[in-house]
Protein backbone atom coordinates (compact mmCIF):
# COMPACT_ATOMS: atom_id res chain seq x y z
CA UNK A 1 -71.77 20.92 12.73
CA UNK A 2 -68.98 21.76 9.98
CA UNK A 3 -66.15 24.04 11.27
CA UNK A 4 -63.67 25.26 8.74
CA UNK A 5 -60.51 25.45 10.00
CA UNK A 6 -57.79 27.84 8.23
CA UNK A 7 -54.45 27.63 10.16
CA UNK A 8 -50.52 26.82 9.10
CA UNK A 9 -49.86 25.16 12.75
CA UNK A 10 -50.61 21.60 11.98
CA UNK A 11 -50.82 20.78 16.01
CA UNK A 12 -54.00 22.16 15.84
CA UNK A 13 -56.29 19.85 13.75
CA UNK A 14 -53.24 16.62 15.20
CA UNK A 15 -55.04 18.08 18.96
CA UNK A 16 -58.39 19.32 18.04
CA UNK A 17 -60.09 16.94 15.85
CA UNK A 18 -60.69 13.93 18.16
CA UNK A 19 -62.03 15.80 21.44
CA UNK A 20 -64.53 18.11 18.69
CA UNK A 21 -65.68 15.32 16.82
CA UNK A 22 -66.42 14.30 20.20
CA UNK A 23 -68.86 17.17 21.05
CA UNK A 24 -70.27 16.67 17.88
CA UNK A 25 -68.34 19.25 15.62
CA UNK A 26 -66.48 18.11 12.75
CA UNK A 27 -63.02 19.99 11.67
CA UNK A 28 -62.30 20.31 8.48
CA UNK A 29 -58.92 21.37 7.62
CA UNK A 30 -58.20 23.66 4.35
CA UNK A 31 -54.96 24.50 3.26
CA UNK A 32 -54.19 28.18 3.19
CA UNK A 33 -53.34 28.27 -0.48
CA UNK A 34 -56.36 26.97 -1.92
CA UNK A 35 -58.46 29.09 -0.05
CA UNK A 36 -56.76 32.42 -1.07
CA UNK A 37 -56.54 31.20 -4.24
CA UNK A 38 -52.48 31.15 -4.88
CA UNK A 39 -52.73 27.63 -5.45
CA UNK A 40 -55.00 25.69 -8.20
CA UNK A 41 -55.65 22.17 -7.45
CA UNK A 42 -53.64 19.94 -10.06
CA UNK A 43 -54.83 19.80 -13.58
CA UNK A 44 -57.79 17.42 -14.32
CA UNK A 45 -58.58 17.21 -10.86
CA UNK A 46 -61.96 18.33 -9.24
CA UNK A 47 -62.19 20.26 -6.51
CA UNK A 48 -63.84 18.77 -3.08
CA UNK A 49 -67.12 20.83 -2.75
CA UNK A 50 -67.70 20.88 1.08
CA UNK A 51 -71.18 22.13 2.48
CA UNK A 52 -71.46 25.63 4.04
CA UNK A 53 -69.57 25.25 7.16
CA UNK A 54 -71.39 26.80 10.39
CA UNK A 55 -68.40 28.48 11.56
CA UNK A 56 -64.45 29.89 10.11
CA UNK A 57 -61.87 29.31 12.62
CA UNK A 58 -58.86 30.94 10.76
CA UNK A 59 -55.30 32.27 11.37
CA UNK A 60 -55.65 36.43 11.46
CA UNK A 61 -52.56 37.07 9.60
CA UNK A 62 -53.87 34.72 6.54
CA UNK A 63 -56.99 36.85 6.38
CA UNK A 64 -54.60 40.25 7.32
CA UNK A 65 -51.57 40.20 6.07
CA UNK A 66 -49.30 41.62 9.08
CA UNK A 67 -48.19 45.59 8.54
CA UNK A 68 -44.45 45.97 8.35
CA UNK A 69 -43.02 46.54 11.83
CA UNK A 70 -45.77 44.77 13.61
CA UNK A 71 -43.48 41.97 14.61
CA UNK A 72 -42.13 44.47 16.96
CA UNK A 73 -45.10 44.01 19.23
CA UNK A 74 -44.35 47.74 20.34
CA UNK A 75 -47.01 51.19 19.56
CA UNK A 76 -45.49 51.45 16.33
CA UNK A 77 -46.99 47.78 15.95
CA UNK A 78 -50.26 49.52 17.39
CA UNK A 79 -50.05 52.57 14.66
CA UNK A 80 -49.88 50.13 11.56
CA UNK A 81 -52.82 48.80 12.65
CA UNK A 82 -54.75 51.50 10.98
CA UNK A 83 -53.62 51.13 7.90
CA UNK A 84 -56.21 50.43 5.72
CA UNK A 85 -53.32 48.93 3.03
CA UNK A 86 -53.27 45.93 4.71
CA UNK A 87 -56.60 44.78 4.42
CA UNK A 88 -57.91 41.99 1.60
CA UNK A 89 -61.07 43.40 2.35
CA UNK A 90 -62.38 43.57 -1.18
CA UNK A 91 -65.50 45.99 -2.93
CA UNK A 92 -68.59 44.16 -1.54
CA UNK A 93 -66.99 44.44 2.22
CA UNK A 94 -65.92 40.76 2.72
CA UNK A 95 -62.73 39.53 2.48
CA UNK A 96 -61.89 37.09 0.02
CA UNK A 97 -62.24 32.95 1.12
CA UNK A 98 -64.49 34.29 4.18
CA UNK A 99 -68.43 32.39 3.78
CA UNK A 100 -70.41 35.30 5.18
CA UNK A 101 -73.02 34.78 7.28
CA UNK A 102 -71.01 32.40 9.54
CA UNK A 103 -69.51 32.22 12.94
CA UNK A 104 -65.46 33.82 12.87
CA UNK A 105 -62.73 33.01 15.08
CA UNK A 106 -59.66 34.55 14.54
CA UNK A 107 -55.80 32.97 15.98
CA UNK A 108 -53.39 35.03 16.98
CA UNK A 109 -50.40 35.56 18.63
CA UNK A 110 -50.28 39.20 20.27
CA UNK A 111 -52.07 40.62 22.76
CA UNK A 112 -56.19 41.19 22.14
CA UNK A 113 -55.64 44.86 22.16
CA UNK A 114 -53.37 45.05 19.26
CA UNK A 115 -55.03 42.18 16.86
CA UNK A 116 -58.78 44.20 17.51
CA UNK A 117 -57.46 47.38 16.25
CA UNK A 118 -56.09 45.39 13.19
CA UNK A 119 -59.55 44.07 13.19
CA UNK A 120 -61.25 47.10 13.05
CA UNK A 121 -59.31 48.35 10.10
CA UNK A 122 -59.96 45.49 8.03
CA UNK A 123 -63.48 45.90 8.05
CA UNK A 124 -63.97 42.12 9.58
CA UNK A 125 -67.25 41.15 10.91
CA UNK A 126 -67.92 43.05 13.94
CA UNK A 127 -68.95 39.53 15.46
CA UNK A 128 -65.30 37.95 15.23
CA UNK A 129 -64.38 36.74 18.06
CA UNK A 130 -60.21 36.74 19.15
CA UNK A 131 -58.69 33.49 20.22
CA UNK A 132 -55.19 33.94 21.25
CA UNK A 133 -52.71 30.09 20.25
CA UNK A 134 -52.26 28.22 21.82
CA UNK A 135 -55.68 27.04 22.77
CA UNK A 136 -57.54 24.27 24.23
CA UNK A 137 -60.51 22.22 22.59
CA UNK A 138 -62.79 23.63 25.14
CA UNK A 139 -61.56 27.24 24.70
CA UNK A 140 -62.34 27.15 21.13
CA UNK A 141 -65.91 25.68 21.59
CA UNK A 142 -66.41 28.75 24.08
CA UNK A 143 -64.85 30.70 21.50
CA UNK A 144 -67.67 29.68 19.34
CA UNK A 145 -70.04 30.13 21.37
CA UNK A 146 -69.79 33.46 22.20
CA UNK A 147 -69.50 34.55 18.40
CA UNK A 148 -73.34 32.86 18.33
CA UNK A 149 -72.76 29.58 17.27
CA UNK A 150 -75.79 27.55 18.94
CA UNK A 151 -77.03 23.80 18.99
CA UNK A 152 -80.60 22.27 19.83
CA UNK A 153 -81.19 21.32 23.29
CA UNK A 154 -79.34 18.59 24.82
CA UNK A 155 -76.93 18.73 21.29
CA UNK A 156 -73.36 18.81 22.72
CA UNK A 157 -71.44 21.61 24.43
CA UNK A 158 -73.15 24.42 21.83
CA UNK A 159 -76.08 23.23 22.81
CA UNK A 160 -78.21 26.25 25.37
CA UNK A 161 -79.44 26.25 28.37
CA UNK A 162 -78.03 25.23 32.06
CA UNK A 163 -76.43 22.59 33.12
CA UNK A 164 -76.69 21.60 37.04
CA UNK A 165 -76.23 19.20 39.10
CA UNK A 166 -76.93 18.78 42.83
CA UNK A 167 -75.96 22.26 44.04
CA UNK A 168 -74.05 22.99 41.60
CA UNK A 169 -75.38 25.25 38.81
CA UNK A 170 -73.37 26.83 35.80
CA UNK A 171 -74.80 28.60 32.91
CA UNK A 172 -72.60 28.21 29.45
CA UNK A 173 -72.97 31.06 28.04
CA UNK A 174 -72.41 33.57 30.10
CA UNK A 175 -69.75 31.54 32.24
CA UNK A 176 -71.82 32.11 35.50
CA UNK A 177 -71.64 29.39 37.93
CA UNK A 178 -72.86 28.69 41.90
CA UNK A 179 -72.82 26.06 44.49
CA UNK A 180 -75.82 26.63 46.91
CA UNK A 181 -76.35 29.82 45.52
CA UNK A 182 -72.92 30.98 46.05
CA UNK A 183 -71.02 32.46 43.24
CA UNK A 184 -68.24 30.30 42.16
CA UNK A 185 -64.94 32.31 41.58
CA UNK A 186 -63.18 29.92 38.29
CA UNK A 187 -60.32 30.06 36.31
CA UNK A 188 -61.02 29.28 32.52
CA UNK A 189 -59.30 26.09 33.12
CA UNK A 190 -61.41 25.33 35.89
CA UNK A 191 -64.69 26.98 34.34
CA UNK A 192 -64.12 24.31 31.24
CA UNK A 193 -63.37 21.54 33.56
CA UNK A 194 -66.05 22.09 35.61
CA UNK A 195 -68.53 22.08 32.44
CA UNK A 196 -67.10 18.71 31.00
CA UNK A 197 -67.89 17.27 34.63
CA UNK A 198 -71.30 18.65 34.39
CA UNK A 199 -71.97 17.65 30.68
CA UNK A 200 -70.77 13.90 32.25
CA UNK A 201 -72.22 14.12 35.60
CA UNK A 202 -72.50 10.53 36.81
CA UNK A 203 -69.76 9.08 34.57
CA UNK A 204 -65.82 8.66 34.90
CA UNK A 205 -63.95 11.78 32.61
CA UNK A 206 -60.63 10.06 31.62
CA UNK A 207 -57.90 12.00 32.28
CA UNK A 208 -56.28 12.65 28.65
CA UNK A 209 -60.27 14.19 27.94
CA UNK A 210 -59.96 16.46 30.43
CA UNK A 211 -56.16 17.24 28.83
CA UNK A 212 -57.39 17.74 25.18
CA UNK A 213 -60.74 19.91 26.41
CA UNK A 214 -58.89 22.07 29.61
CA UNK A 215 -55.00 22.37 28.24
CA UNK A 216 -53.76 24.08 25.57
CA UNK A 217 -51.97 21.94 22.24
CA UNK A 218 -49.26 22.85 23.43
CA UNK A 219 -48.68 21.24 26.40
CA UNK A 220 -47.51 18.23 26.00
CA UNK A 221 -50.60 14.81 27.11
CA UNK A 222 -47.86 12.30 28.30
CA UNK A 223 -49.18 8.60 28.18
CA UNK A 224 -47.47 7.99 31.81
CA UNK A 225 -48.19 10.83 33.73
CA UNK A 226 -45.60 9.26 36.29
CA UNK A 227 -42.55 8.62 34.01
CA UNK A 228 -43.23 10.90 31.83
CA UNK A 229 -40.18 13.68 31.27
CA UNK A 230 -40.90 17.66 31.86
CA UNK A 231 -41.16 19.84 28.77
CA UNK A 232 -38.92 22.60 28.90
CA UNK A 233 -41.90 25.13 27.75
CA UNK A 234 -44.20 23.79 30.18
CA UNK A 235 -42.25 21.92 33.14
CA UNK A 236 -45.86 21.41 35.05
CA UNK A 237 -47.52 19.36 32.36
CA UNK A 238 -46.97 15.91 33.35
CA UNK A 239 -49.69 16.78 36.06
CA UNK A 240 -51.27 19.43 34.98
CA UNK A 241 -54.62 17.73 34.92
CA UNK A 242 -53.98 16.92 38.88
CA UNK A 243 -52.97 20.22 39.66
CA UNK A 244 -56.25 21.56 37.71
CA UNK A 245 -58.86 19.17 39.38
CA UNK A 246 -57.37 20.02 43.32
CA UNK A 247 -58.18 23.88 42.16
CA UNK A 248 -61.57 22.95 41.40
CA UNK A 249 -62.00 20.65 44.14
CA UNK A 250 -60.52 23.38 46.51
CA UNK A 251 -63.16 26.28 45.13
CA UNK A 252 -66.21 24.16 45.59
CA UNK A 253 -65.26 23.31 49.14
CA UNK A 254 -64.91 26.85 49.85
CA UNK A 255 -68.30 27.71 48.38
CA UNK A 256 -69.64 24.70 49.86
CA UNK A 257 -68.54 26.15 53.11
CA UNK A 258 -66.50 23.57 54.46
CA UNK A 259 -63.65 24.77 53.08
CA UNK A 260 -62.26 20.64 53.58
CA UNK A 261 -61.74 19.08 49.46
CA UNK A 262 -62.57 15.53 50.78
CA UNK A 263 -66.53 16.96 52.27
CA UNK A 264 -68.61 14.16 51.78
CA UNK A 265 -71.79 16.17 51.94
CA UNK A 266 -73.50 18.09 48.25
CA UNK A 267 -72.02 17.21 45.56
CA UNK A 268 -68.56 15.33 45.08
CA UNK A 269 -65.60 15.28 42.57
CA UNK A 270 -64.97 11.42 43.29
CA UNK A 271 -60.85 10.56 41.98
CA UNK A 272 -61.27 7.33 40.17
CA UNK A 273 -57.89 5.66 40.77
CA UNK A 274 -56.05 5.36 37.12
CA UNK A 275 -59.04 6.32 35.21
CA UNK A 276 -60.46 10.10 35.62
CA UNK A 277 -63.06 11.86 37.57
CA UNK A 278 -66.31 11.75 38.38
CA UNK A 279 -68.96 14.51 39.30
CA UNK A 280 -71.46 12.81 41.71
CA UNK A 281 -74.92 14.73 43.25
CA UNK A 282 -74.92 14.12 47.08
């Protein structure tokens, strides 16, 4: 699957492509320029003709150019949102550089509440789904997801239908998940951990995999996560993907019943000393 990605933060193809072209989804970066239109491609050049892509994953303020005053993030922020000035919409209803038909996911920066009402008075698709940067590689493919972007059976992480092992059941799209019938109470980290486990049930989940599909680009994937300096923007990252897998761990003890991480008994997140995780059925 093509996705068309339309962003001016670069860290997001440098994070994105290799864990996507992973699942199966290729990213294909195009500059914002070309696809408005403000820039030609050099004279006596031909322009790269890509195939339809199968989704748009694009910055929101390169489709909507931000109102004056928005930057504020306050309810005068909110009350620009309605202005219909803003919008590139054009005559036949679809903005300009936007393949209709497809899956939308737009970035931003604010808070959901504000970038919908710009939303609305754009006239975007209805079916656009808001995905606030920074992201992870799993967030977006849920992202995706949601706004209806399906694969065939068995076809990567778009693919439907539920994924179990064990005792453990969890259901994609609607984020639903149990352990011996028990509802499972997750985190999105833990909810898109706990589905790359699944979709690799049986096999070792290095650790910088789990970093690129459960944290977001911008938290820094340390080679060394034992030398490694803290961030100043995210001081927990050299272990973030330790501190995630002991959350999950401690939730499917408790729904397990045990309420002990180490229980040998169902189904067991096995530590792989200096290589990952593995999910294992009882």
């Amino acid at each position: 699957m093509l996705i068309l990605l339309r962003t001016a933060d670069a860290r997001i193809a440098a994070h994105l492509t290799a864990p996507l072209a992973e699942a199966g989804l290729r990213l294909v970066v195009e500059l914002p320029s070309f696809a408005d239109g403000r820039v030609q491609p050099p004279e006596g050049t031909t322009p790269v003709m890509l195939p339809k892509p199968d989704a748009l994953v694009a910055d929101l303020d390169l489709l909507v150019p931000p109102c004056p005053g928005r930057e504020t993030g306050g309810d005068d922020a909110d009350s620009a949102d309605t202005d219909g000035d803003a919008s590139p919409i054009s005559a036949s209803g679809i903005s300009p550089g936007i393949p209709p038909g497809i899956p939308l996911i737009l970035l931003h920066a604010a808070t959901a509440r504000q970038e919908s009402r710009r939303v609305r008075a754009a006239g975007l698709p209805p079916s656009a789904r808001l995905l606030r940067v920074p992201f992870s590689a799993g967030a977006l493919v849920t992202a995706l997801r949601a706004a209806g972007l399906a694969a065939p059976p068995g076809r990567g992480p778009l693919a439907t239908g539920v994924l179990a092992l064990g005792d453990i059941v969890f259901d994609p799209v609607s984020g639903r998940a149990t352990r011996d019938f028990r509802p499972l109470s997750l985190h999105p980290q833990e909810r898109l951990l706990l589905e790359l486990l699944l979709r690799r049930a049986g096999s070792v989940v290095q650790r910088e995999d789990i970093a690129h599909w459960c944290l977001d680009y911008a938290t820094p994937i340390p080679e060394n996560d034992s030398h490694a300096p803290h961030a100043p923007h995210a001081p927990h990252a050299p272990h973030a993907v330790d501190v995630l897998v002991s959350r999950l761990r401690r939730t499917l003890a408790r729904a397990a019943g045990s309420g002990v991480p180490g229980a040998t008994s169902g189904t067991r997140l096995r530590t792989v000393r200096g290589v990952g995780y593995r999910l294992e059925a009882g």
